[in-house]
N, C-alpha and C. Protein backbone atom coordinates (compact mmCIF):
# COMPACT_ATOMS: atom_id res chain seq x y z
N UNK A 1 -8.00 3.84 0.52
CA UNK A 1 -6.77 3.62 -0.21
C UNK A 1 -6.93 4.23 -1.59
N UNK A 2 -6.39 3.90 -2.92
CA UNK A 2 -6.43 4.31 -3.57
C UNK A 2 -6.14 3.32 -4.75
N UNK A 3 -6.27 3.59 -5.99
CA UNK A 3 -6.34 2.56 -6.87
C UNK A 3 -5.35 2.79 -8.22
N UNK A 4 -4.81 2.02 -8.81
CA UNK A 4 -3.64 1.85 -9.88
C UNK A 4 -3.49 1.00 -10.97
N UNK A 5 -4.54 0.04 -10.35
CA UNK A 5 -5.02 -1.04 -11.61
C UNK A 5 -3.91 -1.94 -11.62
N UNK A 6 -3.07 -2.05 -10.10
CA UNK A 6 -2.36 -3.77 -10.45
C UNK A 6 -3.03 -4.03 -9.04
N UNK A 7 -2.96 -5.50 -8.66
CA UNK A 7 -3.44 -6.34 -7.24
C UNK A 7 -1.97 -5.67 -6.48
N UNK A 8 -1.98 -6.14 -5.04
CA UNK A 8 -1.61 -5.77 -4.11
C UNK A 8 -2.05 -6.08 -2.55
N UNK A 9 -0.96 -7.29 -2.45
CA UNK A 9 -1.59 -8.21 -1.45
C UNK A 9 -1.06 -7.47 0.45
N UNK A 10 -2.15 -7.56 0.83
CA UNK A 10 -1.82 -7.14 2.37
C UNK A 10 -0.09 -7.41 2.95
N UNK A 11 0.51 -8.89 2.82
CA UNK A 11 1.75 -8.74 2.57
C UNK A 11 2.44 -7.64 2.00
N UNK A 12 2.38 -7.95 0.42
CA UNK A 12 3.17 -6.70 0.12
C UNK A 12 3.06 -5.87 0.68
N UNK A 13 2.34 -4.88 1.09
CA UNK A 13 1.77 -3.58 1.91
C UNK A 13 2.44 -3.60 2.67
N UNK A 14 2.55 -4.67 4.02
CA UNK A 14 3.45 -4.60 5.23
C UNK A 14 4.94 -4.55 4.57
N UNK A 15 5.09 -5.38 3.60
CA UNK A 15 6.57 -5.32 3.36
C UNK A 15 7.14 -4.18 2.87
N UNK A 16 6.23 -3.29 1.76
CA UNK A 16 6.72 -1.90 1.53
C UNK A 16 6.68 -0.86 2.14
N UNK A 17 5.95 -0.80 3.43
CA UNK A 17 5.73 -0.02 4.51
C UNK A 17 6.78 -0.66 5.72
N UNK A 18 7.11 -1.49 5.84
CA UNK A 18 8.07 -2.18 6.46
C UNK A 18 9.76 -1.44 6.20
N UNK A 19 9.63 -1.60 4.87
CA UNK A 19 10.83 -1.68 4.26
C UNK A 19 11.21 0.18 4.27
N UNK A 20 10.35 0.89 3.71
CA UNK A 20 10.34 2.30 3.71
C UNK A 20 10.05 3.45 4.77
N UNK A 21 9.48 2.87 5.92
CA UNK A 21 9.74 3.17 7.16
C UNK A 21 11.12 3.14 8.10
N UNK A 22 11.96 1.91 7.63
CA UNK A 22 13.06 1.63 8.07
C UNK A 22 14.39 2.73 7.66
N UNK A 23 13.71 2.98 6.69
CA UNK A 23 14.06 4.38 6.17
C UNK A 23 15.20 5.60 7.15
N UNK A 24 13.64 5.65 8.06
CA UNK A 24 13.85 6.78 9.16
C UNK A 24 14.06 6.13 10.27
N UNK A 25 13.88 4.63 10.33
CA UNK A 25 14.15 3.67 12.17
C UNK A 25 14.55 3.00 11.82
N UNK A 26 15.48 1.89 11.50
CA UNK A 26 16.40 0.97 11.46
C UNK A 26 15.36 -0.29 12.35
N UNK A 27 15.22 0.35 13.53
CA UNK A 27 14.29 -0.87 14.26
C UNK A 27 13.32 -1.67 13.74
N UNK A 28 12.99 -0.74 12.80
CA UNK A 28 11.24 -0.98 12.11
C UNK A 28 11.30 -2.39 11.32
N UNK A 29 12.86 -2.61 11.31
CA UNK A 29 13.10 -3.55 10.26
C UNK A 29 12.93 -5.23 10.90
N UNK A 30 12.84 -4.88 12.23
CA UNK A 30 12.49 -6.28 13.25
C UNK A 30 10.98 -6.14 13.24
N UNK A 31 10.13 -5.99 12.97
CA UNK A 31 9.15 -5.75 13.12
C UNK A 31 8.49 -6.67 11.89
N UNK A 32 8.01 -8.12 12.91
CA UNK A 32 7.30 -9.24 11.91
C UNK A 32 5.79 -8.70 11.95
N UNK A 33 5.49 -9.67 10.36
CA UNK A 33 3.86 -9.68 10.40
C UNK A 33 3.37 -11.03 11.64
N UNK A 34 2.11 -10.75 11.85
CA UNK A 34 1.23 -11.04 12.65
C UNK A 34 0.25 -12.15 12.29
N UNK A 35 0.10 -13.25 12.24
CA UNK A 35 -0.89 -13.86 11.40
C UNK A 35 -1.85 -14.45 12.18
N UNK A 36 -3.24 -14.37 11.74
CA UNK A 36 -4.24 -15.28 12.67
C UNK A 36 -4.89 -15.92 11.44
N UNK A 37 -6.34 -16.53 12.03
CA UNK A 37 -7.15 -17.28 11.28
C UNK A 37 -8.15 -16.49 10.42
N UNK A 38 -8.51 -17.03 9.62
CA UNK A 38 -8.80 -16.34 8.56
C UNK A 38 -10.39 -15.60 9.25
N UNK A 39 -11.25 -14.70 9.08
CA UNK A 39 -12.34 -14.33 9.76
C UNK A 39 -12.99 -14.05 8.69
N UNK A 40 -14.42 -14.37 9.32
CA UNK A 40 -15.69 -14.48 8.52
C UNK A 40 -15.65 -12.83 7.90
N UNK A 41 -15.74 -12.71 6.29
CA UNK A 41 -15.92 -11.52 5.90
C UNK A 41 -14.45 -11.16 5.09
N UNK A 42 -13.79 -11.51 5.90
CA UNK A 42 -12.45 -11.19 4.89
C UNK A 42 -11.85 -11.44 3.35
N UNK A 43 -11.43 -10.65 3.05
CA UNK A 43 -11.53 -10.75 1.41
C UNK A 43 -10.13 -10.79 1.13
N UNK A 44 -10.00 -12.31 0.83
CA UNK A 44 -8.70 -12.62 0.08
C UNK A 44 -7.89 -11.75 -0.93
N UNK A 45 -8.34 -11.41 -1.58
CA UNK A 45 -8.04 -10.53 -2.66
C UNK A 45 -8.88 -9.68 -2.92
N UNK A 46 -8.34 -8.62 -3.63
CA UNK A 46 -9.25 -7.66 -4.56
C UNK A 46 -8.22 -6.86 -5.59
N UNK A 47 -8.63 -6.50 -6.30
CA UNK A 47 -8.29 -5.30 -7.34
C UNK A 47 -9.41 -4.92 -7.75
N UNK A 48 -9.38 -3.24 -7.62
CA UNK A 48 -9.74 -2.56 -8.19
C UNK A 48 -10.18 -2.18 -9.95
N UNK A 49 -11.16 -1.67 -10.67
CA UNK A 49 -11.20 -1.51 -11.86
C UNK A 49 -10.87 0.56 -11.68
N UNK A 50 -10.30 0.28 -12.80
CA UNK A 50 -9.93 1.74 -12.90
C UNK A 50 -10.67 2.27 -14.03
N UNK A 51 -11.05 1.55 -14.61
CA UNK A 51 -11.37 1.70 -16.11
C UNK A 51 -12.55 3.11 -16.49
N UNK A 52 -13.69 2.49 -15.70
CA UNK A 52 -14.41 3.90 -15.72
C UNK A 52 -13.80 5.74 -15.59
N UNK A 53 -12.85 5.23 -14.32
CA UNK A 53 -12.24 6.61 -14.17
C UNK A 53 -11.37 6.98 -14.81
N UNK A 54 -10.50 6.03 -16.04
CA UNK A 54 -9.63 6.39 -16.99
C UNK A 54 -10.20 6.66 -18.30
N UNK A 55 -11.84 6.33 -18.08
CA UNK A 55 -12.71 6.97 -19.42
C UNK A 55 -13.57 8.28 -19.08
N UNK A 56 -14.30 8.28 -17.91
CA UNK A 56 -14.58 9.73 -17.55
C UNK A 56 -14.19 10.70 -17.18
N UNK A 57 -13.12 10.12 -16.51
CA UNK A 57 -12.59 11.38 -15.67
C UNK A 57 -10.94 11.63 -16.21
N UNK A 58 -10.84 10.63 -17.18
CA UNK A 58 -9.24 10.72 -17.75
C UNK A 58 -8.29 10.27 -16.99
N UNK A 59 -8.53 9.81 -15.60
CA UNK A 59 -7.43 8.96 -14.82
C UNK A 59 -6.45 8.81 -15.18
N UNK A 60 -4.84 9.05 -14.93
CA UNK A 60 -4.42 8.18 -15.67
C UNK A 60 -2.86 8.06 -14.19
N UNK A 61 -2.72 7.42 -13.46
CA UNK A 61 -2.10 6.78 -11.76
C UNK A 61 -0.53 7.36 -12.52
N UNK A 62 0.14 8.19 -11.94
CA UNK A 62 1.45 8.52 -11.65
C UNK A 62 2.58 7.57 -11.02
N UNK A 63 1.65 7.01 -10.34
CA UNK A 63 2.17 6.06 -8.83
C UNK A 63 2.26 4.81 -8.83
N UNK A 64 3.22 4.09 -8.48
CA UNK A 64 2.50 2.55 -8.48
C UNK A 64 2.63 2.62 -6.70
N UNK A 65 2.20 1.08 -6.09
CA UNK A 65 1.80 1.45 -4.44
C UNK A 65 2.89 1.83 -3.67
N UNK A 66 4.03 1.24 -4.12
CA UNK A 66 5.44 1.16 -3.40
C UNK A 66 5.97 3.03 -3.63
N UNK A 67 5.68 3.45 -4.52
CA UNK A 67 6.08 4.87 -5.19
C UNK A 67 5.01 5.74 -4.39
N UNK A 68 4.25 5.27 -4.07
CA UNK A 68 3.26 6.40 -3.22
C UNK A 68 3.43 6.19 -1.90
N UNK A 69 3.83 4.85 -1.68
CA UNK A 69 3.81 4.32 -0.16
C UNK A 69 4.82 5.72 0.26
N UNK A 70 5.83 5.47 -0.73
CA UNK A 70 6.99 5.89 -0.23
C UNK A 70 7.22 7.99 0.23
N UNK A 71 6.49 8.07 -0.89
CA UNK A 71 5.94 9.66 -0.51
C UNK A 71 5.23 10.31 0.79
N UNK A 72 3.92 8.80 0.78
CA UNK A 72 3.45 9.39 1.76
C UNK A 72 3.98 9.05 3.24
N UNK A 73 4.50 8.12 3.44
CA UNK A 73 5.74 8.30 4.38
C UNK A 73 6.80 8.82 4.90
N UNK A 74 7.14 9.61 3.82
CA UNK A 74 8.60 10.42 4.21
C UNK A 74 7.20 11.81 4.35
N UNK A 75 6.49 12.53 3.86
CA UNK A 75 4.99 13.30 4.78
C UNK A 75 5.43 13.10 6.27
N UNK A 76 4.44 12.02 6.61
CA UNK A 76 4.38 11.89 7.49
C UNK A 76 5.39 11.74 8.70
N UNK A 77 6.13 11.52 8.31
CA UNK A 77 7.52 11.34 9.10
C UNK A 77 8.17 12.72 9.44
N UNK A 78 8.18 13.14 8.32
CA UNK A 78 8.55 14.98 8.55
C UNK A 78 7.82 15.68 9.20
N UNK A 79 6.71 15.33 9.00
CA UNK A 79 5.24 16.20 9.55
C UNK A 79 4.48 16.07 10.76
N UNK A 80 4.58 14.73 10.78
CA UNK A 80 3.70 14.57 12.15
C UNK A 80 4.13 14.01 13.15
C-alpha cells in the first residue's frame, strides 16, 4: 500500500472502494462487508510514520486514500 500520514481503517477501505467502484457497476453497491473473528496476528490498527521520508527524501503525499483509491480504479477499470 502506500502511506499519507493519516490512519485508515480496513472499513473505510471497503467503503471507498465500494463506493468508487460503483462508479462503473451500480451492482457493486450491494456488495456487504464480511466479518469474522478476530485471528491470531491481526493488527487492529496501524499508521504509518512518514516522517523520515518527508526529511530524506522530501516526501511530500499529493493524495489522500480516497483520492488515490479513486485514480487507481478508474486505471484499472479502463485497462484491465
Amino acid at each position: 500500500m502506500f502511506a499519507h500520514g493519516e490512519r485508515t481503517s480496513l472499513n473505510q477501505l471497503f467503503f471507498f472502494i465500494r463506493k468508487l467502484a460503483a462508479g462503473f457497476d451500480k451492482d457493486i453497491l450491494t456488495i456487504e462487508p464480511l466479518y469474522g473473528p478476530a485471528r491470531a496476528g491481526d493488527i487492529p490498527h496501524s499508521l504509518a510514520s512518514i516522517e523520515k521520508a518527508k526529511e530524506l527524501l522530501y516526501y511530500s503525499p499529493t493524495f489522500n486514500v480516497e483520492d488515490g483509491l479513486k485514480e487507481a480504479i478508474k486505471w484499472y477499470w479502463e485497462n484491465l
